[in-house]
C-alpha atoms as a PDB file:
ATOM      1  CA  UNK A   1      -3.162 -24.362   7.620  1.00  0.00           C
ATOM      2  CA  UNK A   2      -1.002 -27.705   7.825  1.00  0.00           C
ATOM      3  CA  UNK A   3       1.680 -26.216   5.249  1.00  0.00           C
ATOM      4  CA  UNK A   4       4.223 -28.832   4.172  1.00  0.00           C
ATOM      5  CA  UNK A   5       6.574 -25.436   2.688  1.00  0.00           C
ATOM      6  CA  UNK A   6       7.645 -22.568   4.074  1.00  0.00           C
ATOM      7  CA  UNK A   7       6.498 -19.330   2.380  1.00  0.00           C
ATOM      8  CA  UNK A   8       8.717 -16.456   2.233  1.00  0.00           C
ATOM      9  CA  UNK A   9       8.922 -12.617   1.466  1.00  0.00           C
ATOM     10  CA  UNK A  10      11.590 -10.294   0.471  1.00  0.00           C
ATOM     11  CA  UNK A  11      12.603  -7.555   2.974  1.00  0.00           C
ATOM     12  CA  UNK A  12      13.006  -3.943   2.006  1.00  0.00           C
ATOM     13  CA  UNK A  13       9.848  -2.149   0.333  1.00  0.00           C
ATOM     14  CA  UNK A  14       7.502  -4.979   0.933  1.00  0.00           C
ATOM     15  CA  UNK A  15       7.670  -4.674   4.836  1.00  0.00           C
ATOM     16  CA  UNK A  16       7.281  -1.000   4.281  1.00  0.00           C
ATOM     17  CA  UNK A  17       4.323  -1.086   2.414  1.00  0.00           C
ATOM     18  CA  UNK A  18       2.491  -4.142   4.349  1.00  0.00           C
ATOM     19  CA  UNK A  19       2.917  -1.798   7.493  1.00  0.00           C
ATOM     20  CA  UNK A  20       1.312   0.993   5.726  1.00  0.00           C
ATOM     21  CA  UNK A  21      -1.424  -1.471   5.112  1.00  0.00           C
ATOM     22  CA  UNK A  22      -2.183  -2.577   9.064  1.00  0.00           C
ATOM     23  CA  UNK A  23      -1.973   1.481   9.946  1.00  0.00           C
ATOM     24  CA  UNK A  24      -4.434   1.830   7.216  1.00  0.00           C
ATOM     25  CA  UNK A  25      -7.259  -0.273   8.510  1.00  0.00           C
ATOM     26  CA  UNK A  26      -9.914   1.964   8.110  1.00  0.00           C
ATOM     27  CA  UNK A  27      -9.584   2.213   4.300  1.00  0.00           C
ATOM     28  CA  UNK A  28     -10.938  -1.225   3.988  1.00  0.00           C
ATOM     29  CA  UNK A  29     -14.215  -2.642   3.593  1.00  0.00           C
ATOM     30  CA  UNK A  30     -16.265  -2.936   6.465  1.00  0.00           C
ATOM     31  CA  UNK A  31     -16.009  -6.752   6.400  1.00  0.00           C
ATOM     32  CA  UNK A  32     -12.009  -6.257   7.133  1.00  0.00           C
ATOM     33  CA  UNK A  33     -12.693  -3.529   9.846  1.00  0.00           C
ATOM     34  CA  UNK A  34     -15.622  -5.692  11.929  1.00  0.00           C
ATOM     35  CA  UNK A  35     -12.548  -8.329  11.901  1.00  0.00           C
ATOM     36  CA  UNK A  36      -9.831  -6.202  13.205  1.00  0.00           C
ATOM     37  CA  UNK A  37     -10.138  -6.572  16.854  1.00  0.00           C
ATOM     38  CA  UNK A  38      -9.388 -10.123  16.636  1.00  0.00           C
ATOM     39  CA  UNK A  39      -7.648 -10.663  13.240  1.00  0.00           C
ATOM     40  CA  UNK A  40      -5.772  -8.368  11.054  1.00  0.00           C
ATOM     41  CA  UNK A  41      -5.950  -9.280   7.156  1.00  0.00           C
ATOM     42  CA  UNK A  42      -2.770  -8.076   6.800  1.00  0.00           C
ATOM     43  CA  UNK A  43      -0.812 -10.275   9.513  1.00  0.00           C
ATOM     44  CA  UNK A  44       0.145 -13.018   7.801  1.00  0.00           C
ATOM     45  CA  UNK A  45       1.505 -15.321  10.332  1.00  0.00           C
ATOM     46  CA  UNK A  46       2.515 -18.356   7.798  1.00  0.00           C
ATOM     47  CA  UNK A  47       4.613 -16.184   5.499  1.00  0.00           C
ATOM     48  CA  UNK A  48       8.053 -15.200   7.099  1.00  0.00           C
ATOM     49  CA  UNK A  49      11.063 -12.815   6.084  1.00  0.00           C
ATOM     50  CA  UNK A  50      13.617 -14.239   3.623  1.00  0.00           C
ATOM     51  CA  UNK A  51      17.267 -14.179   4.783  1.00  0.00           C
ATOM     52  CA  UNK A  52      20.207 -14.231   2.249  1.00  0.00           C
ATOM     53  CA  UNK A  53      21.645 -17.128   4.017  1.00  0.00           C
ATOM     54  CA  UNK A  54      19.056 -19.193   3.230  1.00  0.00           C
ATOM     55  CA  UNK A  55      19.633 -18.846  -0.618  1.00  0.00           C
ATOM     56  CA  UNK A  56      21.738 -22.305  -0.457  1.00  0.00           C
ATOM     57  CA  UNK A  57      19.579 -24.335   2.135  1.00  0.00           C
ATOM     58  CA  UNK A  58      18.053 -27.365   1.194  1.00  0.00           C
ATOM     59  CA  UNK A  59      14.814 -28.019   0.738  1.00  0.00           C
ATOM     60  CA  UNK A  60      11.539 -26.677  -1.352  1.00  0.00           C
ATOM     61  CA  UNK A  61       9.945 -23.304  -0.555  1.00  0.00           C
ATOM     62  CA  UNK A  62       8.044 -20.718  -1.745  1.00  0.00           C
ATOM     63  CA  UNK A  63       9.716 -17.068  -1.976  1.00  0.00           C
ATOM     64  CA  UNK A  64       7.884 -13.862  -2.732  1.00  0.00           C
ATOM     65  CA  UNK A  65      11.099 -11.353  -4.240  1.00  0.00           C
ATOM     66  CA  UNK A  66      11.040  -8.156  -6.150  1.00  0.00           C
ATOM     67  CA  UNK A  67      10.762  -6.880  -8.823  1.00  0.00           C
ATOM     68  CA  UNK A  68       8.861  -8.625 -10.400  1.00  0.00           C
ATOM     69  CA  UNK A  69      10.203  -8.000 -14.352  1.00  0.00           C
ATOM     70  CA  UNK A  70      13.823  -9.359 -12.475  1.00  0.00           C
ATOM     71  CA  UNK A  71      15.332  -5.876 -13.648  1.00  0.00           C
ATOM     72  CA  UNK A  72      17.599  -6.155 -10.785  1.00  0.00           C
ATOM     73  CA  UNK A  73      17.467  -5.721  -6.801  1.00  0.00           C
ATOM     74  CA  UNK A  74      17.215  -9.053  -4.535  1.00  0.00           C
ATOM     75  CA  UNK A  75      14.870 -11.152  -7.343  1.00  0.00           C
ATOM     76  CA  UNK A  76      17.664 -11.064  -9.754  1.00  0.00           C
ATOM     77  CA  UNK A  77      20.103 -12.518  -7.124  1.00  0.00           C
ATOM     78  CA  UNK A  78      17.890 -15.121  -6.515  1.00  0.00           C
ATOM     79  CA  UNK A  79      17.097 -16.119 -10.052  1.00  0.00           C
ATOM     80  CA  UNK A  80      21.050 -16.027 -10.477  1.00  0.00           C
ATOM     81  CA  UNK A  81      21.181 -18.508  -7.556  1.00  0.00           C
ATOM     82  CA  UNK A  82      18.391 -21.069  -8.638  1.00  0.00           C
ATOM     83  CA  UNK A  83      18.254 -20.749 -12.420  1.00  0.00           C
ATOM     84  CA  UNK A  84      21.083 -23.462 -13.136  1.00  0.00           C
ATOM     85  CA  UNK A  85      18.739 -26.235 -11.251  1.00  0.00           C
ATOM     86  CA  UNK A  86      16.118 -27.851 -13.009  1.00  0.00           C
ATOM     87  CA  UNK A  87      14.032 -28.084  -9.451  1.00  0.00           C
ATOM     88  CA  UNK A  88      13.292 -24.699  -9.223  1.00  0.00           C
ATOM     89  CA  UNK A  89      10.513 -23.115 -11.059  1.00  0.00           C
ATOM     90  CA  UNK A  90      10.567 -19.402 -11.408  1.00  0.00           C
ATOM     91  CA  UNK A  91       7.105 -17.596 -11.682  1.00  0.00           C
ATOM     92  CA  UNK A  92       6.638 -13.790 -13.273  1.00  0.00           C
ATOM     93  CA  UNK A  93       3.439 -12.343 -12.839  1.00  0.00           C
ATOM     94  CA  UNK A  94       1.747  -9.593 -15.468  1.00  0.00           C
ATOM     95  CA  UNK A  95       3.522  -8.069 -17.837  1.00  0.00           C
ATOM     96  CA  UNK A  96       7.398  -7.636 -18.003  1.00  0.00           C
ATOM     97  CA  UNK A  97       8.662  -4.708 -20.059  1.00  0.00           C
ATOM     98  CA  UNK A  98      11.108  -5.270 -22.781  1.00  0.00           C
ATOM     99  CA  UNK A  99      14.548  -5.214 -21.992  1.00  0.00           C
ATOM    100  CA  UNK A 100      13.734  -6.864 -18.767  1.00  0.00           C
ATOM    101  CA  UNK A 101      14.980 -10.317 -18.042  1.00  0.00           C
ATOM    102  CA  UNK A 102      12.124 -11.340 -17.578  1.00  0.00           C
ATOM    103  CA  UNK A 103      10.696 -10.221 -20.737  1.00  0.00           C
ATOM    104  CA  UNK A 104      13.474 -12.477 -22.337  1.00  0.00           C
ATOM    105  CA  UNK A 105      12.369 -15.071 -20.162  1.00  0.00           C
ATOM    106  CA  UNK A 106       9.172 -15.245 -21.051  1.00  0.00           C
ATOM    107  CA  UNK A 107       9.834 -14.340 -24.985  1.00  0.00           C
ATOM    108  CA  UNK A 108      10.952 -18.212 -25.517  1.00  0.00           C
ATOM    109  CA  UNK A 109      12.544 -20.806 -23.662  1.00  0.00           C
ATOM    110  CA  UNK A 110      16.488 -19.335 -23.651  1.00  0.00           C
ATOM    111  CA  UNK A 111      19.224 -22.192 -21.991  1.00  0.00           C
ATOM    112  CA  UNK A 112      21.101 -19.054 -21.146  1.00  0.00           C
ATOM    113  CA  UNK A 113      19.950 -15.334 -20.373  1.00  0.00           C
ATOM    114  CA  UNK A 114      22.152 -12.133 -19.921  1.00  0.00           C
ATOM    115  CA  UNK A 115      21.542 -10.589 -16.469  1.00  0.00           C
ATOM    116  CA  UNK A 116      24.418  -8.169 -17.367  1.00  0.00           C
ATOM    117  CA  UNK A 117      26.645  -7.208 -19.523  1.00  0.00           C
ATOM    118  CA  UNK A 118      29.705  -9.455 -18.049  1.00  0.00           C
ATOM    119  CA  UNK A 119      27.334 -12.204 -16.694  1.00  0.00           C
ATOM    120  CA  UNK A 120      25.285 -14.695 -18.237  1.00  0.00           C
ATOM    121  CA  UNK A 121      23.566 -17.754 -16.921  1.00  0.00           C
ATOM    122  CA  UNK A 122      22.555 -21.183 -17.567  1.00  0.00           C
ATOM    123  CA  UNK A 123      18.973 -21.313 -17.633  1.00  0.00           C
ATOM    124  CA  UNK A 124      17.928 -25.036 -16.582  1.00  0.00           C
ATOM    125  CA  UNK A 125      14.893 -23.762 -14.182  1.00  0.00           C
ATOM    126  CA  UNK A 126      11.111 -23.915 -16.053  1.00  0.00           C
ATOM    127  CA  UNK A 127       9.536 -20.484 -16.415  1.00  0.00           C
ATOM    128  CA  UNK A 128       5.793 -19.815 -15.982  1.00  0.00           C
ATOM    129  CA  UNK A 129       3.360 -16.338 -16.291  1.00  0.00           C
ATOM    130  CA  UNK A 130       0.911 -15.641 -15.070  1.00  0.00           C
ATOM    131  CA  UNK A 131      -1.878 -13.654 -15.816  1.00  0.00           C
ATOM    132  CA  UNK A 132      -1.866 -10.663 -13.030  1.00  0.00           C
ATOM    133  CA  UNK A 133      -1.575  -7.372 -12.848  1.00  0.00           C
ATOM    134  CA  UNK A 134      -2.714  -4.721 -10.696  1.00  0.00           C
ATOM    135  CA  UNK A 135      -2.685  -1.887 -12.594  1.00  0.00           C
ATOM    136  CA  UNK A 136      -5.786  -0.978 -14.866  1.00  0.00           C
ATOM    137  CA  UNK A 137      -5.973   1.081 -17.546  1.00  0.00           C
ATOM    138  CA  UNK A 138      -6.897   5.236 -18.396  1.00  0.00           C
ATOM    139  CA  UNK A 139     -10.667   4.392 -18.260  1.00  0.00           C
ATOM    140  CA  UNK A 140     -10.407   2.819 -14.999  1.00  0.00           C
ATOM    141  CA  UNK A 141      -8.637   5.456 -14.074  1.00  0.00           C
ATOM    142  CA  UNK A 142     -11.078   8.257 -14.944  1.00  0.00           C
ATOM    143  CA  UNK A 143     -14.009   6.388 -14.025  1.00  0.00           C
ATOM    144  CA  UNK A 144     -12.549   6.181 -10.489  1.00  0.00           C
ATOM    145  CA  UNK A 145     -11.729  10.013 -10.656  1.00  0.00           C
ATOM    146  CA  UNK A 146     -15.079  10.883 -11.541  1.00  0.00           C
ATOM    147  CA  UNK A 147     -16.980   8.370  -9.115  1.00  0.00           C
ATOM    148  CA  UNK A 148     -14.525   9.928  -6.091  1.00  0.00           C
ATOM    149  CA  UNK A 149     -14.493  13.365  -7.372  1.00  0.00           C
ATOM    150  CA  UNK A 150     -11.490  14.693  -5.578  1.00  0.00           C
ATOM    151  CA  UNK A 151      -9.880  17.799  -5.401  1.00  0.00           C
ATOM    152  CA  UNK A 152      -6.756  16.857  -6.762  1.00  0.00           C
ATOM    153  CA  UNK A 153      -4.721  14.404  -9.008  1.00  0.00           C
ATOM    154  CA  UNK A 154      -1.072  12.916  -8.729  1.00  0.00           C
ATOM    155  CA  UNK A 155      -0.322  10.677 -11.220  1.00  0.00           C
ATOM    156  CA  UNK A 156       2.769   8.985  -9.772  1.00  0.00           C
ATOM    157  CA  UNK A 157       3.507   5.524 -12.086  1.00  0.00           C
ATOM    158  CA  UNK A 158       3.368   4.843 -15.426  1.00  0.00           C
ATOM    159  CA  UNK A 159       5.498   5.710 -18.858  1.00  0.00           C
ATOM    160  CA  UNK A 160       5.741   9.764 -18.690  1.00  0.00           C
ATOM    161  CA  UNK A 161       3.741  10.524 -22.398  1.00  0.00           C
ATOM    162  CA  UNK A 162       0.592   8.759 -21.389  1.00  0.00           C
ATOM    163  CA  UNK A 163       0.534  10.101 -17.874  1.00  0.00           C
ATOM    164  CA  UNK A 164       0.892  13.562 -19.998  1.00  0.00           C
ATOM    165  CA  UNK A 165      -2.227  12.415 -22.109  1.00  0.00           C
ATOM    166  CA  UNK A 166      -3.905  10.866 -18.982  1.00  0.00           C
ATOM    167  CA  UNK A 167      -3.538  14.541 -17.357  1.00  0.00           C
ATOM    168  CA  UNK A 168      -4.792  16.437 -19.686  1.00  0.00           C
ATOM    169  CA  UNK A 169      -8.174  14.207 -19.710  1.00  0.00           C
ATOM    170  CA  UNK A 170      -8.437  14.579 -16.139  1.00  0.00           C
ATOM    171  CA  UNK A 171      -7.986  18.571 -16.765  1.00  0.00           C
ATOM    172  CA  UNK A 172     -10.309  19.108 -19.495  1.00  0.00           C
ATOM    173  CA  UNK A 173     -13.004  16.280 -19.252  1.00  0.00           C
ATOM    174  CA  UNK A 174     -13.573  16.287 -15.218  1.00  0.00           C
ATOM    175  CA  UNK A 175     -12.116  19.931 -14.547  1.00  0.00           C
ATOM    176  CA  UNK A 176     -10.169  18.589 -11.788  1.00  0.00           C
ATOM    177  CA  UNK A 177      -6.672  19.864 -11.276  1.00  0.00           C
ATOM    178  CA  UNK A 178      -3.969  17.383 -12.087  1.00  0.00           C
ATOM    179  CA  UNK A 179      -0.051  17.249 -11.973  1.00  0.00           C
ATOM    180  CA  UNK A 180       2.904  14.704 -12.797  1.00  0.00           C
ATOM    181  CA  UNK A 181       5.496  15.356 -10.841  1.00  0.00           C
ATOM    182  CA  UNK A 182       9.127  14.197 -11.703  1.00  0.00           C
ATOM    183  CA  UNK A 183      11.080  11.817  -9.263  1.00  0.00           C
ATOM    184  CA  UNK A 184      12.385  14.387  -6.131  1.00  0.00           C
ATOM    185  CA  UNK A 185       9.831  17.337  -7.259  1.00  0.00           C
ATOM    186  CA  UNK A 186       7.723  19.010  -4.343  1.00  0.00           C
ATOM    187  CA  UNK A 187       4.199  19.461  -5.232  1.00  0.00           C
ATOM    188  CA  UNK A 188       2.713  21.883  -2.886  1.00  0.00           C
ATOM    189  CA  UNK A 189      -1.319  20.916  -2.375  1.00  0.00           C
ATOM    190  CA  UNK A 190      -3.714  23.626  -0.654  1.00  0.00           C
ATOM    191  CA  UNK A 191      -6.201  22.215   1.658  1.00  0.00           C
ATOM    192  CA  UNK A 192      -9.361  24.325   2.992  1.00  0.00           C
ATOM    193  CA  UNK A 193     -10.463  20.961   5.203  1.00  0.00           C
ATOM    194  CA  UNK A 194      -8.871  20.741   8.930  1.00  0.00           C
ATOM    195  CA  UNK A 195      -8.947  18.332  11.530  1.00  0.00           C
ATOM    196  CA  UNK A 196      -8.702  18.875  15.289  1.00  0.00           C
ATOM    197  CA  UNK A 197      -5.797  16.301  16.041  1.00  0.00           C
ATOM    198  CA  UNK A 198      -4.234  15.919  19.304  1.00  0.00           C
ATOM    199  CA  UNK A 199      -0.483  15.131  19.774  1.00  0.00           C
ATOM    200  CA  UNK A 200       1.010  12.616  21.691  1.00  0.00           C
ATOM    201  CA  UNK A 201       4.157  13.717  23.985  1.00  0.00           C
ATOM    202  CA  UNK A 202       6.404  11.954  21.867  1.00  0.00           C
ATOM    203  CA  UNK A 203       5.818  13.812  18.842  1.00  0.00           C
ATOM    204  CA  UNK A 204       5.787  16.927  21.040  1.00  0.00           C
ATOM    205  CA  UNK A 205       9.104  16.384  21.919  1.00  0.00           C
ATOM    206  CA  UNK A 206      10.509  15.598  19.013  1.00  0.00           C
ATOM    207  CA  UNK A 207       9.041  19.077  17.677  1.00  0.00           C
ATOM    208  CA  UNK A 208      10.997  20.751  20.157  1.00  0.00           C
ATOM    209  CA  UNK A 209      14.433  19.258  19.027  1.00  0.00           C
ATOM    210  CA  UNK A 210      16.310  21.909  17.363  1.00  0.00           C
ATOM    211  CA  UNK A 211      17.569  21.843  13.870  1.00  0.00           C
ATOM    212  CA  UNK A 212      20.226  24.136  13.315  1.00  0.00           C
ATOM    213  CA  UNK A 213      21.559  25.118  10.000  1.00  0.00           C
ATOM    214  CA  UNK A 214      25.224  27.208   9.721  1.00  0.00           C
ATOM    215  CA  UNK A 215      25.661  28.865   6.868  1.00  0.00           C
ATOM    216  CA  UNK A 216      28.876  30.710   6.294  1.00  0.00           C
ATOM    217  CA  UNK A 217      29.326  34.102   4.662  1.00  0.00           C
ATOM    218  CA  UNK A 218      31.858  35.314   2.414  1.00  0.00           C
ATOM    219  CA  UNK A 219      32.879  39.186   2.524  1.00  0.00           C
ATOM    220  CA  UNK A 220      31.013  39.927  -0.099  1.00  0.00           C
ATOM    221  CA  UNK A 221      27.618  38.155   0.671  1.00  0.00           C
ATOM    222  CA  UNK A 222      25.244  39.052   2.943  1.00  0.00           C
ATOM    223  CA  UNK A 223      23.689  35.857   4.176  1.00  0.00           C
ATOM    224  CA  UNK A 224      20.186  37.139   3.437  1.00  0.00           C
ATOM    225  CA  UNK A 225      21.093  39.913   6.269  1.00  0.00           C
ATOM    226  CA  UNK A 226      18.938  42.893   6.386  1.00  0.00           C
ATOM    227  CA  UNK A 227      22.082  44.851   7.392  1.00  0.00           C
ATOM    228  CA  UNK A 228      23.085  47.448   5.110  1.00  0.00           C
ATOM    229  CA  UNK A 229      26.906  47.699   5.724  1.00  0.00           C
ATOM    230  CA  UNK A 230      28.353  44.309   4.803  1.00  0.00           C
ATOM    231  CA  UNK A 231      31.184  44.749   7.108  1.00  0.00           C
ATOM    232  CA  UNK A 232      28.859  44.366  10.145  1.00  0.00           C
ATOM    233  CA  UNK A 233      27.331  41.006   8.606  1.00  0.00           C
ATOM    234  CA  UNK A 234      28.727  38.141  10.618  1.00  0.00           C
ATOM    235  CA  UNK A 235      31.157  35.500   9.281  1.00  0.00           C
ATOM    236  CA  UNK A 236      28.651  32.740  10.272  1.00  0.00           C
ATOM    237  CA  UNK A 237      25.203  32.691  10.808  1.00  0.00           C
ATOM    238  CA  UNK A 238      22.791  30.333  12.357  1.00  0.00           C
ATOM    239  CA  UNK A 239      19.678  29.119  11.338  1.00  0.00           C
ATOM    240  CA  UNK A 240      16.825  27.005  13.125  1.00  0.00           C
ATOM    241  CA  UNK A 241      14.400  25.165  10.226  1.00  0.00           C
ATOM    242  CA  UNK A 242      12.539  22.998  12.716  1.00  0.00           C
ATOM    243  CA  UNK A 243      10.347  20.047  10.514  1.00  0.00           C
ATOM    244  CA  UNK A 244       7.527  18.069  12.498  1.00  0.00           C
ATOM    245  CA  UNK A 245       7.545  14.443  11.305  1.00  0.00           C
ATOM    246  CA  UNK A 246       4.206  12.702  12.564  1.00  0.00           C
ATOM    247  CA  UNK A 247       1.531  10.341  11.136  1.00  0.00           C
ATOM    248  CA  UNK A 248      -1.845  11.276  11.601  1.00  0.00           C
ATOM    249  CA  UNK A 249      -3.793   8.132  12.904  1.00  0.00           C
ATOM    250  CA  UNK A 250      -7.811   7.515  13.983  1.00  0.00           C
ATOM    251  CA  UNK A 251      -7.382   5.903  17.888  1.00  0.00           C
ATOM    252  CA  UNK A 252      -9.732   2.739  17.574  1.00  0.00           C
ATOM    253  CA  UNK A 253     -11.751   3.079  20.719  1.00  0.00           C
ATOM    254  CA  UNK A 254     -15.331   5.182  20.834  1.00  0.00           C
ATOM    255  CA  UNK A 255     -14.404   8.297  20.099  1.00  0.00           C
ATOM    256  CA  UNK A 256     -12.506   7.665  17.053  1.00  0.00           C
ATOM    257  CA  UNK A 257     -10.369  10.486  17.761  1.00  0.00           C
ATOM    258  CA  UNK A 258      -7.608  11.693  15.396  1.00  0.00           C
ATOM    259  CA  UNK A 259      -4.022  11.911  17.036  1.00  0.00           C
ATOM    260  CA  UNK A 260      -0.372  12.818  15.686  1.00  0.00           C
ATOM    261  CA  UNK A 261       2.412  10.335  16.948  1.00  0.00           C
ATOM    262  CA  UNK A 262       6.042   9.672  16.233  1.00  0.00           C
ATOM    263  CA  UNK A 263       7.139   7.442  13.429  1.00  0.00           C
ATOM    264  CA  UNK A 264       8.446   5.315  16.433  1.00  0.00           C
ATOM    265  CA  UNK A 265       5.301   5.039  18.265  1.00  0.00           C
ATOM    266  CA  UNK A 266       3.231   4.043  15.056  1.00  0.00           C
ATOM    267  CA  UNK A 267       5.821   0.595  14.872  1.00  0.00           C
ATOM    268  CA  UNK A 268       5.297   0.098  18.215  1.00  0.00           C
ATOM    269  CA  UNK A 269       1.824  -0.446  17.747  1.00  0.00           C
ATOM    270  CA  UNK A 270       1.663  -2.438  14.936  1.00  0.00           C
ATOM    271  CA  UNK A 271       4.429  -4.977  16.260  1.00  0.00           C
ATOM    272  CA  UNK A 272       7.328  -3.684  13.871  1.00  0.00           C
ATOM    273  CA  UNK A 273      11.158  -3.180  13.896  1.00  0.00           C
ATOM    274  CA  UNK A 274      12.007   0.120  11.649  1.00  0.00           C
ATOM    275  CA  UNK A 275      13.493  -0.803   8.608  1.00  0.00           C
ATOM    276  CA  UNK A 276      16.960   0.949   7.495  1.00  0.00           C
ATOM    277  CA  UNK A 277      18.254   1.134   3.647  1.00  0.00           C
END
């Protein structure tokens, strides 16, 4: 591509979800599937992780960091960094909520900006938005509930009183069950559809790996024992709540057979290092 700058990305969720994208080939259209065998779309080769050492290195470049509203994480230490030089240029695409730095950013042209309560900086760097988002709005929404016609509707992002409006649409008007959960809630989904999936040794291994759970008893508790005299219960009792972690993958040869593997086995084949918080 003859680039003259180097192009970077942040680490962290955007190496999480670009794998998720190159496992999840066959979503695509089938102009990005007839490619795969020699070309991935989502292997970019020119754009290349962002180190925090590099912060202070000379030289232009192009960096990729989120979020994008600069409401904190690793684009907020970067704007801190390059702000106070009038080289940089700092771009914020879509919308940026208020309260956000970058919604004072892009509210007027401040000299300084708050990024804190105890921190403020000098603000020397020009600003630019653009126009991008990739969200749409509730009749995008329902119009792609409708054309898909699923079983079942999680509404997962968005402001919580129009994803309670936006539920009760998808309720009433399509009659398809929806829910909202809260950050950390289990929502339990019954299936009737099953697939024949083999397993691959790894993940059968890793099934058979034992996960004990002690739980000690008190005199006066029974531990969930079915014993009737509590002075037979034991002091400690041991339980075994085995949980199979796989990913459920098509093979991409001519039987397009579904197979469970290990988290490690699905980095392996797309080329990746696991990434730790």
């Amino acid at each position: 591509m003859n680039l003259k700058v180097p192009i970077y990305f942040s680490s962290g969720l955007t190496i999480q979800a670009n794998t998720y994208h190159k496992m999840l080939i066959g979503w695509t259209s089938q102009k990005i599937k007839d490619t795969y065998s020699t070309h991935n779309a989502f292997d970019f080769k020119n754009v290349h992780k962002f180190e925090r050492s590099m912060l202070d290195a000379p030289g232009p470049c192009v960096l990729f960091a989120t979020p994008g509203m600069l409401i904190g994480g690793f684009s907020l230490e970067v704007f801190k960094h390059w702000a106070p030089s009038e080289k940089n240029l700092v771009a914020l695409p879509g919308y940026c909520m208020a309260g956000t730095v970058g919604h004072r950013l892009t509210s007027g042209k401040p000299t300084k900006v708050d990024t804190d309560p105890d921190t403020q900086i000098d603000v020397r760097c020009q600003i630019h938005q653009l126009a991008f988002s990739a969200h749409t709005d509730s009749k995008g929404i329902m119009d792609l509930v409708k054309f898909l016609s699923p079983k079942h509707v999680m509404l997962v992002h968005g402001d919580k009183p129009k994803m309670v409006s936006l539920k009760e649409r998808i309720d009433s008007e399509l009659g398809i069950p929806c829910s909202h959960p809260a950050n950390n809630e289990i929502v339990t989904i019954s299936s009737t559809q099953y697939v024949n999936a083999e397993a691959s040794d790894t993940f059968t291994k890793n099934c058979l790996n034992p996960n004990f759970k002690f739980q000690k008893c008190s005199s006066m508790d029974t531990c969930n024992s079915t014993l009737i005299d509590r002075n037979l219960t034991p002091e400690l009792q041991v339980e075994d709540e085995r949980v199979a972690d796989g990913v459920l993958v098509m093979e991409n040869n001519n039987n397009k057979k579904a197979k469970i593997v290990h988290e490690d086995e699905i980095l392996l084949m797309l080329d990746e290092k696991k990434h730790e918080v």
